[in-house]
N, C-alpha and C. Protein backbone atom coordinates (compact mmCIF):
# COMPACT_ATOMS: atom_id res chain seq x y z
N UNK A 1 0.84 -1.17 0.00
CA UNK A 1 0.00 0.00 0.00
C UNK A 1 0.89 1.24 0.00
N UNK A 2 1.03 2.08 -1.35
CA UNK A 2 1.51 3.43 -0.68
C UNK A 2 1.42 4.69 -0.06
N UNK A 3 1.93 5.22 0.56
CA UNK A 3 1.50 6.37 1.33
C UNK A 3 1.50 7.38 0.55
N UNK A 4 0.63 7.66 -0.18
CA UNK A 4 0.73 8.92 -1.09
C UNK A 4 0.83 10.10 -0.50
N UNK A 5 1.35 10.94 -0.97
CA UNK A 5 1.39 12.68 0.30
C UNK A 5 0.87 13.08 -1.15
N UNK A 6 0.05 14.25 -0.92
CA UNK A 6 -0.59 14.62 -1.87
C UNK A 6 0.05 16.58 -1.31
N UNK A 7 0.47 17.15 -1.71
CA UNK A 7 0.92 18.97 -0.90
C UNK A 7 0.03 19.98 -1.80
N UNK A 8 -0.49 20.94 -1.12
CA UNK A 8 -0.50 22.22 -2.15
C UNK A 8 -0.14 23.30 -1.13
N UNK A 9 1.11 24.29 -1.64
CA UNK A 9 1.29 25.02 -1.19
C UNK A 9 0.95 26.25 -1.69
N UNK A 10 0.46 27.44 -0.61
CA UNK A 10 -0.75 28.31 -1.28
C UNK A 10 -0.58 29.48 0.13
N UNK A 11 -0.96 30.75 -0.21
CA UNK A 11 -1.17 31.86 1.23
C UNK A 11 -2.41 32.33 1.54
N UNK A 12 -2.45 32.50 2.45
CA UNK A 12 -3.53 32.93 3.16
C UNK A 12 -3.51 33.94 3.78
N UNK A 13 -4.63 34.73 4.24
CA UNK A 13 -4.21 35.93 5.15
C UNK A 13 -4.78 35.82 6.41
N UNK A 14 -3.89 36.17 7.49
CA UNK A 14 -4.24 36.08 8.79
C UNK A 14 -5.32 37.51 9.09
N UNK A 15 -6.09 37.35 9.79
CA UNK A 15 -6.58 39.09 10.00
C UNK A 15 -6.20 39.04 12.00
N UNK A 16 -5.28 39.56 12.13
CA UNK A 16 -4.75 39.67 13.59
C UNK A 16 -5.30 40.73 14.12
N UNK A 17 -6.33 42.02 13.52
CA UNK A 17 -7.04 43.02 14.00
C UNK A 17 -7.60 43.41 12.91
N UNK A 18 -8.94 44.50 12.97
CA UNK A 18 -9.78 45.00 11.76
C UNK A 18 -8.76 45.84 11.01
N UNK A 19 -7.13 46.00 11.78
CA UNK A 19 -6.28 46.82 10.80
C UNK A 19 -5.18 46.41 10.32
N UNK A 20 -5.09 44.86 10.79
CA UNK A 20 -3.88 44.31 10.71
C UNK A 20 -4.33 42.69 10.12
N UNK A 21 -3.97 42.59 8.81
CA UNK A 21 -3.87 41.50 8.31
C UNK A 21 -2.25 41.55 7.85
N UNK A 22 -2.39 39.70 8.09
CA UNK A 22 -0.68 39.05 7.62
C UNK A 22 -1.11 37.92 6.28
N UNK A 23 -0.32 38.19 5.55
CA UNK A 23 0.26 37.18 4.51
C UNK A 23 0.82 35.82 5.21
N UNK A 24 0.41 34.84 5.14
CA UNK A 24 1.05 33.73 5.75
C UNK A 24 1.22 32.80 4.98
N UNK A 25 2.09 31.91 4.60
CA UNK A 25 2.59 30.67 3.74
C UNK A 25 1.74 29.92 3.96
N UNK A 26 1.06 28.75 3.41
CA UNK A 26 0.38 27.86 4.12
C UNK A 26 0.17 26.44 3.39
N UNK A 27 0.21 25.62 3.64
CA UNK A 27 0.43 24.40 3.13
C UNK A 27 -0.37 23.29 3.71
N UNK A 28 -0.84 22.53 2.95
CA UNK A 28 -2.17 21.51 3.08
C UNK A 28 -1.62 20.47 2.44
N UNK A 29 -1.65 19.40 3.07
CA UNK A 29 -1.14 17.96 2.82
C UNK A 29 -2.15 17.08 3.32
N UNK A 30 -2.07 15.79 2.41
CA UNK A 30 -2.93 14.41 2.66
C UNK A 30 -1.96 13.38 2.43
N UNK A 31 -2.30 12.50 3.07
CA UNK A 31 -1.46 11.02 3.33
C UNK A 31 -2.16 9.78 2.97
N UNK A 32 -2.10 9.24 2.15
CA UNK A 32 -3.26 8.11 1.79
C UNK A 32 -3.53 7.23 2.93
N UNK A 33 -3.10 7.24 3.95
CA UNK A 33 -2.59 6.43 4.97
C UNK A 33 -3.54 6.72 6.07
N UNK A 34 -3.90 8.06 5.84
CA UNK A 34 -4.76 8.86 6.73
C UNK A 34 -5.98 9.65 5.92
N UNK A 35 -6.85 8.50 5.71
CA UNK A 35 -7.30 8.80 4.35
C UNK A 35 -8.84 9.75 4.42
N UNK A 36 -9.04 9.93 6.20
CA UNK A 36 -10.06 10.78 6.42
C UNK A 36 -9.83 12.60 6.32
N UNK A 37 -8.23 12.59 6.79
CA UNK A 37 -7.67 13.67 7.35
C UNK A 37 -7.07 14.76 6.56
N UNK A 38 -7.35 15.91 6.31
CA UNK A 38 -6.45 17.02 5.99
C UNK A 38 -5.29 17.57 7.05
N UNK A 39 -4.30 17.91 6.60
CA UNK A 39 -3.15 18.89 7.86
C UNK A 39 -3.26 20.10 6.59
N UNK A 40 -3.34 20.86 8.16
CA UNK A 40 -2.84 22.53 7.43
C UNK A 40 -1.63 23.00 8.35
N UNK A 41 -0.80 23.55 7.73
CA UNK A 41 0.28 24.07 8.27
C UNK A 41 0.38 25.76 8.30
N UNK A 42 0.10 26.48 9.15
CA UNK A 42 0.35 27.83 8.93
C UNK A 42 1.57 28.37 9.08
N UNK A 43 2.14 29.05 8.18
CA UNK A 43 3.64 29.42 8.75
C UNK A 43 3.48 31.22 9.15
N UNK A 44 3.80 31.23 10.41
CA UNK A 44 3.41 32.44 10.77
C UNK A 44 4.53 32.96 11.08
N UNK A 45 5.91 32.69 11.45
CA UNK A 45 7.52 33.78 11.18
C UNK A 45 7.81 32.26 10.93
N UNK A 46 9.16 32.63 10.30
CA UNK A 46 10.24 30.84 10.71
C UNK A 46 10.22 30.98 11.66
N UNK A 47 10.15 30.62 12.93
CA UNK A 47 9.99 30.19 13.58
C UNK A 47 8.53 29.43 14.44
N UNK A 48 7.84 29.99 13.88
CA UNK A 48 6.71 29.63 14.42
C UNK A 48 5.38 29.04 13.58
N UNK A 49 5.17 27.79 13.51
CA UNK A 49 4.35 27.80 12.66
C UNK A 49 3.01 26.33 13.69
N UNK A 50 1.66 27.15 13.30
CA UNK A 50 0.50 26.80 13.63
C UNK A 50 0.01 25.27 12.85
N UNK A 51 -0.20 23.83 13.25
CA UNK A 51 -0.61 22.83 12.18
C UNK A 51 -2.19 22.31 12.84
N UNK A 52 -2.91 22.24 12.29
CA UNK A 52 -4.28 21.29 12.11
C UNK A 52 -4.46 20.20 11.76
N UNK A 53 -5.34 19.58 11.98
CA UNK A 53 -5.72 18.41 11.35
C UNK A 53 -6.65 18.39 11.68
N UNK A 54 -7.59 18.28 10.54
CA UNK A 54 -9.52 17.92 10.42
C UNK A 54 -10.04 17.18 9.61
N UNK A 55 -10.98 16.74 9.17
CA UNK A 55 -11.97 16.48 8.33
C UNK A 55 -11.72 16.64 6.55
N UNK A 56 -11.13 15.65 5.98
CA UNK A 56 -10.87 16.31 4.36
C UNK A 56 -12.49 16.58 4.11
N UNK A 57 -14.02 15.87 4.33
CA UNK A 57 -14.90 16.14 3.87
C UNK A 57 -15.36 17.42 4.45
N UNK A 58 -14.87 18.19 5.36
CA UNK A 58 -15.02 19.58 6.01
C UNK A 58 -14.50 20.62 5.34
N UNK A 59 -13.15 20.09 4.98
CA UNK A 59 -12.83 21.42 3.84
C UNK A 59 -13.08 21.29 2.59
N UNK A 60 -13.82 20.06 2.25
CA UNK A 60 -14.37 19.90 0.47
C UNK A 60 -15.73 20.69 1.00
N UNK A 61 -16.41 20.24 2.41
CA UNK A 61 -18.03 20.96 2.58
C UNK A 61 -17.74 22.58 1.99
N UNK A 62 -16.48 23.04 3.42
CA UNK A 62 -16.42 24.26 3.54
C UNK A 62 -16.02 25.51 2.43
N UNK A 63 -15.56 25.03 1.01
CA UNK A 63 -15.66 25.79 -0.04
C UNK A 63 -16.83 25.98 -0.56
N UNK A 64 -18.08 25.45 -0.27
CA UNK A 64 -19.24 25.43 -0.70
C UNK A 64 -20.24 26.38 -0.18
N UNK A 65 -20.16 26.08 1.12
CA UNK A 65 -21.03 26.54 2.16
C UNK A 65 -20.43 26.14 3.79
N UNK A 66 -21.19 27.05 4.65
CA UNK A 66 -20.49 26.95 5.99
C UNK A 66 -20.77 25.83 6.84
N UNK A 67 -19.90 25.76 7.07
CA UNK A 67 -19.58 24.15 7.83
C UNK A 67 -18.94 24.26 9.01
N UNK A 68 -19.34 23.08 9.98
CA UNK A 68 -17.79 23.10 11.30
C UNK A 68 -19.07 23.69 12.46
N UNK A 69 -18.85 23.17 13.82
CA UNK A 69 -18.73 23.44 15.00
C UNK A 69 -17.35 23.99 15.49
N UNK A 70 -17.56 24.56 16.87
CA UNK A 70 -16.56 24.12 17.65
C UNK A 70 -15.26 24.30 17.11
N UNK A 71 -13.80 23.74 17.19
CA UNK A 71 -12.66 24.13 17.01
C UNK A 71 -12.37 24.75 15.60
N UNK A 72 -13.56 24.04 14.45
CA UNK A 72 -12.96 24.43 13.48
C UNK A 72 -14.21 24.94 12.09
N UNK A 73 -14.20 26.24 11.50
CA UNK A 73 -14.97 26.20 10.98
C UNK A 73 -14.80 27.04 9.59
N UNK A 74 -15.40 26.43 8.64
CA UNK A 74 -14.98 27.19 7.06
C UNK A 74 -16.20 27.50 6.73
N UNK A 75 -16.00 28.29 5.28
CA UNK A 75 -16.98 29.09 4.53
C UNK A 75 -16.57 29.77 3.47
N UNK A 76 -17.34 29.98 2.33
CA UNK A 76 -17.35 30.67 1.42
C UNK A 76 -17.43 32.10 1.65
N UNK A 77 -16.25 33.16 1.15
CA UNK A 77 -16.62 34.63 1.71
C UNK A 77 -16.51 35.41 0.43
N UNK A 78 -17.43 36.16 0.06
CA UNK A 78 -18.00 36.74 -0.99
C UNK A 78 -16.85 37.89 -1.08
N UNK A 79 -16.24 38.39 -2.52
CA UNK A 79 -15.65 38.94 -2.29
C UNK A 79 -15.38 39.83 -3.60
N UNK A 80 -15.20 41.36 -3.99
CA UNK A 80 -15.32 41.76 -5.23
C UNK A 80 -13.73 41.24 -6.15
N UNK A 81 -12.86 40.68 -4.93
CA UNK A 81 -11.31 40.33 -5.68
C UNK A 81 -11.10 39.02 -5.99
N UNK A 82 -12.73 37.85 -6.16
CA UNK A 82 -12.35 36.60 -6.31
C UNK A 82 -12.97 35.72 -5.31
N UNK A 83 -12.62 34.75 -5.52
CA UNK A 83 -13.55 33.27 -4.63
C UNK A 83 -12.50 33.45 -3.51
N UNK A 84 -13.20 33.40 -2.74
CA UNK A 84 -12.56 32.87 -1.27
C UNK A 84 -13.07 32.13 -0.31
N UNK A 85 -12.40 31.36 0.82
CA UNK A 85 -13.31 30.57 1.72
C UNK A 85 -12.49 31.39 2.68
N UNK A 86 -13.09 31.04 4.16
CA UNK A 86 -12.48 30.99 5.48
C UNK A 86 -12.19 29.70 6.05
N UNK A 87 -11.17 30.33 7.13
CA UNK A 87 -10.88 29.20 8.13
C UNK A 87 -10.97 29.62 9.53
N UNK A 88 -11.88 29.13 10.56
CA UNK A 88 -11.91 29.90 12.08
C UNK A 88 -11.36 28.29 12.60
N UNK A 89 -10.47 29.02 13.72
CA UNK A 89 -9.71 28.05 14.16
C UNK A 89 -9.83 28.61 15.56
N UNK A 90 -10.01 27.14 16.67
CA UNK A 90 -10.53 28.11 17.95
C UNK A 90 -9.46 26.74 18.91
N UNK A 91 -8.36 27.18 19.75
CA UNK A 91 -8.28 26.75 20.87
C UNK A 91 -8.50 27.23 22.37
N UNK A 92 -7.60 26.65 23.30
CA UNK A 92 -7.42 27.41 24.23
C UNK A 92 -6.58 28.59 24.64
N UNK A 93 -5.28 28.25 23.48
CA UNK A 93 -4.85 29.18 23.26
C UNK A 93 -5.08 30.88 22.49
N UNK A 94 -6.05 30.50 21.91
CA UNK A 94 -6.46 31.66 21.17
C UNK A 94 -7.61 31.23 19.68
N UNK A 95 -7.73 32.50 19.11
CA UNK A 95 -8.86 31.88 18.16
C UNK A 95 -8.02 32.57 16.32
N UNK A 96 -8.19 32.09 15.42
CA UNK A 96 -7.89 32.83 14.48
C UNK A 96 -8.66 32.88 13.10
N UNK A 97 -8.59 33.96 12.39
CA UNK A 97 -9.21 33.72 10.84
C UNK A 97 -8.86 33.64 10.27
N UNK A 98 -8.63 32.72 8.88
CA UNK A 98 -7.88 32.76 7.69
C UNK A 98 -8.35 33.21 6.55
N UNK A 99 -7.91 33.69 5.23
CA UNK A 99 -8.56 33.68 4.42
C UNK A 99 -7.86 33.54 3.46
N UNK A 100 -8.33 32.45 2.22
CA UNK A 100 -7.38 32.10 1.16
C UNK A 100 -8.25 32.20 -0.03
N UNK A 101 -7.60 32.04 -1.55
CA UNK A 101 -8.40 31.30 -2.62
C UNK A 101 -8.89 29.70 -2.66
N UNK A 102 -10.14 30.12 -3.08
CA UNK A 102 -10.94 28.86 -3.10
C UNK A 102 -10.40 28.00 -4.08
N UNK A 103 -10.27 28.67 -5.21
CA UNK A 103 -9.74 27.30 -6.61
C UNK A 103 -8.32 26.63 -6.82
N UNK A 104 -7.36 27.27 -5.78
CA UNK A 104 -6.58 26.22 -5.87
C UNK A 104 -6.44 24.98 -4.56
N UNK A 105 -7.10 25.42 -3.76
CA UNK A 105 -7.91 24.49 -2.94
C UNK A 105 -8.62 23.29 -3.16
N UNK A 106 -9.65 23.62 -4.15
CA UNK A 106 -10.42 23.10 -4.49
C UNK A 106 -9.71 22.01 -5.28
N UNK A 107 -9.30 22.40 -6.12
CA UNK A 107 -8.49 21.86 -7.26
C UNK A 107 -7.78 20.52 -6.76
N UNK A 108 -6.85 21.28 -5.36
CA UNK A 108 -6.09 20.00 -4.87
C UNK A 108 -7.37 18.95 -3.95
N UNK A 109 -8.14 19.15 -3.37
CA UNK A 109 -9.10 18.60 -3.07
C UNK A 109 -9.77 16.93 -3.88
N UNK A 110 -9.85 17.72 -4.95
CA UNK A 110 -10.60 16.64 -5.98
C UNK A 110 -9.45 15.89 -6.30
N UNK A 111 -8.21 16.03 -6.34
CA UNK A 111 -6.47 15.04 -6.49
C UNK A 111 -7.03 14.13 -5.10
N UNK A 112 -7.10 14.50 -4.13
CA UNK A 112 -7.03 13.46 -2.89
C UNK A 112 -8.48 12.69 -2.95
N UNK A 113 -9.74 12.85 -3.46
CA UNK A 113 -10.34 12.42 -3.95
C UNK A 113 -10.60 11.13 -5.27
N UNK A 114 -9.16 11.34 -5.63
CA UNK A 114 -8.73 10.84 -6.97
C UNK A 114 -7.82 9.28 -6.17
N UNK A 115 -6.95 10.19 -5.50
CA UNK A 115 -6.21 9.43 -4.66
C UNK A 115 -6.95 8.25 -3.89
N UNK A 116 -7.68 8.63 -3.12
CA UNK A 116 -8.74 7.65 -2.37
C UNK A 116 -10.38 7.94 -2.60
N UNK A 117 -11.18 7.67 -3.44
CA UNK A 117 -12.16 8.35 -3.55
C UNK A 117 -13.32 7.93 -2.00
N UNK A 118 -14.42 8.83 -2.24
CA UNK A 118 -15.04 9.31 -0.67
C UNK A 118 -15.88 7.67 -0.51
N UNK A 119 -15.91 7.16 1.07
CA UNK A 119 -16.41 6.18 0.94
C UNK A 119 -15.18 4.69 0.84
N UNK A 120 -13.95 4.77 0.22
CA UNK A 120 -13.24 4.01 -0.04
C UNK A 120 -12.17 3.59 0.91
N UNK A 121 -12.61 5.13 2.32
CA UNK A 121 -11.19 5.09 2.89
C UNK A 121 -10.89 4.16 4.06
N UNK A 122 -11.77 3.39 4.03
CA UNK A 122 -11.82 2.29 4.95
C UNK A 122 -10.23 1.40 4.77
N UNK A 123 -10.25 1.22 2.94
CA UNK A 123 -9.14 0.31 2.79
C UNK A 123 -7.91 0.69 2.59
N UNK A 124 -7.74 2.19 2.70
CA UNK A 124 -6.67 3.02 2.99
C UNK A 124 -5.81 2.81 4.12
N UNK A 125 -6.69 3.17 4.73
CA UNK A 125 -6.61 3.41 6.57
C UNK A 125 -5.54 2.28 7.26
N UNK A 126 -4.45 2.75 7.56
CA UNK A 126 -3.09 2.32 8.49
C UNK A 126 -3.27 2.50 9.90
N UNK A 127 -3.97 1.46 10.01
CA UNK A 127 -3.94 1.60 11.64
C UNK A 127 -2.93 1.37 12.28
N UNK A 128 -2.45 0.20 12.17
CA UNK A 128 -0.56 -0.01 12.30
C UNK A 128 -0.21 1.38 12.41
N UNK A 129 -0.14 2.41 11.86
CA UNK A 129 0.59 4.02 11.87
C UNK A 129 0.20 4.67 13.27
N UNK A 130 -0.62 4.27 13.58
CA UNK A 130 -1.61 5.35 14.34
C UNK A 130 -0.95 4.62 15.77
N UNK A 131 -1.00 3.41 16.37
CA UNK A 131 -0.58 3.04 17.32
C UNK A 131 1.14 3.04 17.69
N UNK A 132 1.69 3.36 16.26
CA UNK A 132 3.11 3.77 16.18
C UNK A 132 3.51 5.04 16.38
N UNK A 133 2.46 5.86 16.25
CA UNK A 133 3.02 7.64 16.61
C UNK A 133 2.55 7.66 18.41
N UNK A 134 3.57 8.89 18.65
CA UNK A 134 3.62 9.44 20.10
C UNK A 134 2.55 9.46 20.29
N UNK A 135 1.89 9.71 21.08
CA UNK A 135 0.42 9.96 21.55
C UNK A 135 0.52 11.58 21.84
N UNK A 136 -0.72 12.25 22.04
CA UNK A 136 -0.51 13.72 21.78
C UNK A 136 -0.89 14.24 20.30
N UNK A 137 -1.24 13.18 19.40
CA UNK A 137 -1.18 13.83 17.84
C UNK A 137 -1.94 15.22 17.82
């Protein structure tokens, strides 16, 4: 079975106040291995960078329409400069908004779809992996 990594690397903007938005690097990876799961990686300085992991059918929902409880939630945001979605990201540490383009998102979306299509990922799924990582994921 191989572990496909599927990457799209792409930016987003942080909005850190109604006057202060950041440009942030950001990168979204799938693992055939982990065949439910998206990771997002925010790179917010070198040194510091923010990672997720949710729902791949949450961020295929969330280009559509708004989706998500709780820690994590996307949406389509109307915009006169182009398609965009959001990302609200809520811990204990703090809460944040993202905002990126929808179509190259999307785009890589339907690849991991391709990769394991929806429904299939039962025979993906490495459980062996999961009892081999630290605990804490």
């Amino acid at each position: 079975m191989s572990s496909l990594d599927l990457r799209l690397n792409t930016h987003f903007t942080l909005t850190v106040t109604s006057h202060l938005r950041l440009r942030v690097p950001t990168q979204f990876s799938y693992v055939r291995a982990d065949p439910y799961a998206v990771h997002v990686c925010f790179t917010i300085t070198p040194a510091q960078a923010v990672r997720w992991t949710f729902a791949r059918e949450l961020l295929d929902q969330g280009t559509e329409f708004s989706v998500g409880l709780g820690d994590v939630k996307i949406a389509p945001v109307e915009s006169f400069l182009g398609q965009y979605f959001s990302i609200e990201l809520e811990s204990p540490e703090g809460h944040a908004r993202l905002e990126g383009p929808i179509a190259p998102v999307k785009s890589w979306i339907a690849k991991t779809y391709e990769a394991v299509p929806a429904g299939s990922e039962p025979e993906f799924l490495d459980i062996d992996r999961f009892f081999e990582e630290p605990s804490g994921r």
